[in-house]
Protein backbone atom coordinates (compact mmCIF):
# COMPACT_ATOMS: atom_id res chain seq x y z
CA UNK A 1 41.22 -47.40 16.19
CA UNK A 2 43.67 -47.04 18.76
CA UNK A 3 41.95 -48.09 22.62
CA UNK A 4 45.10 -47.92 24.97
CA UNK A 5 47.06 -45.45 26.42
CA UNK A 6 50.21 -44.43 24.90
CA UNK A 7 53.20 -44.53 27.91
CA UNK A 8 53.30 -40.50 27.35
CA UNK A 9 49.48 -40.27 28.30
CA UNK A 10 49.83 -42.80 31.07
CA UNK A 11 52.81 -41.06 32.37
CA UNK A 12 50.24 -37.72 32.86
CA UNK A 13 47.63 -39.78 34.02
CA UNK A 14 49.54 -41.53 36.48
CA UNK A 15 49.96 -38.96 38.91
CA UNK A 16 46.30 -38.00 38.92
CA UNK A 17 44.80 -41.34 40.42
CA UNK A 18 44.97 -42.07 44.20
CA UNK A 19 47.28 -43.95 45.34
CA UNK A 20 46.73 -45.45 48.51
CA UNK A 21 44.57 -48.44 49.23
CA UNK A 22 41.64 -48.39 51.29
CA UNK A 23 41.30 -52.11 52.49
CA UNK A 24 40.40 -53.40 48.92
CA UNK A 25 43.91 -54.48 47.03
CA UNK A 26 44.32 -52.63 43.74
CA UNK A 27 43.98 -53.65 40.23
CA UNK A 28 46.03 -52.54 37.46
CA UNK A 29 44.72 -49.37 36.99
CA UNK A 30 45.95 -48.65 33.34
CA UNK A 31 44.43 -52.14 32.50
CA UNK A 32 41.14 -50.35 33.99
CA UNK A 33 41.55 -47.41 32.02
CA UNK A 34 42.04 -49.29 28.91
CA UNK A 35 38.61 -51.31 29.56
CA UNK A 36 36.72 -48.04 29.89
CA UNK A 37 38.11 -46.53 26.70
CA UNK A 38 37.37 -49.58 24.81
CA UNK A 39 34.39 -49.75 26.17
CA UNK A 40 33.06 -46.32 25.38
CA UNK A 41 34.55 -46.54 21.85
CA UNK A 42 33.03 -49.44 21.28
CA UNK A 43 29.50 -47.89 22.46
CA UNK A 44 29.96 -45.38 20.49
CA UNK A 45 30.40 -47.57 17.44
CA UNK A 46 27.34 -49.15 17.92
CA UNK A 47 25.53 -45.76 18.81
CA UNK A 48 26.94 -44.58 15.43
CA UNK A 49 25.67 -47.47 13.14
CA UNK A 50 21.86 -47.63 15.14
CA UNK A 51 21.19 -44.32 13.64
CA UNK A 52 22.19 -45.15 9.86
């Protein structure tokens, strides 16, 4: 299973997140992205072998 973005779907999602900073310094925000997806895929692996 595939968890990070491709550069075609970060080059959509790009233009979609905010970018100016508001006092706190950014973080990598397609590292971010990448966490989250990971994350819920790997939630929903677990969630999928609970209810075996």
């Amino acid at each position: 299973m595939r968890y990070e973005l491709s550069d075609y779907e970060w080059t959509a999602i790009k233009p979609m997140l905010p970018n100016k900073s508001r006092g706190v310094r950014r973080v990598n925000d397609r590292r971010v992205l990448n966490g989250i997806f990971w994350s819920e895929a790997r939630l929903s692996s677990i969630s999928r072998h609970a209810k075996r």
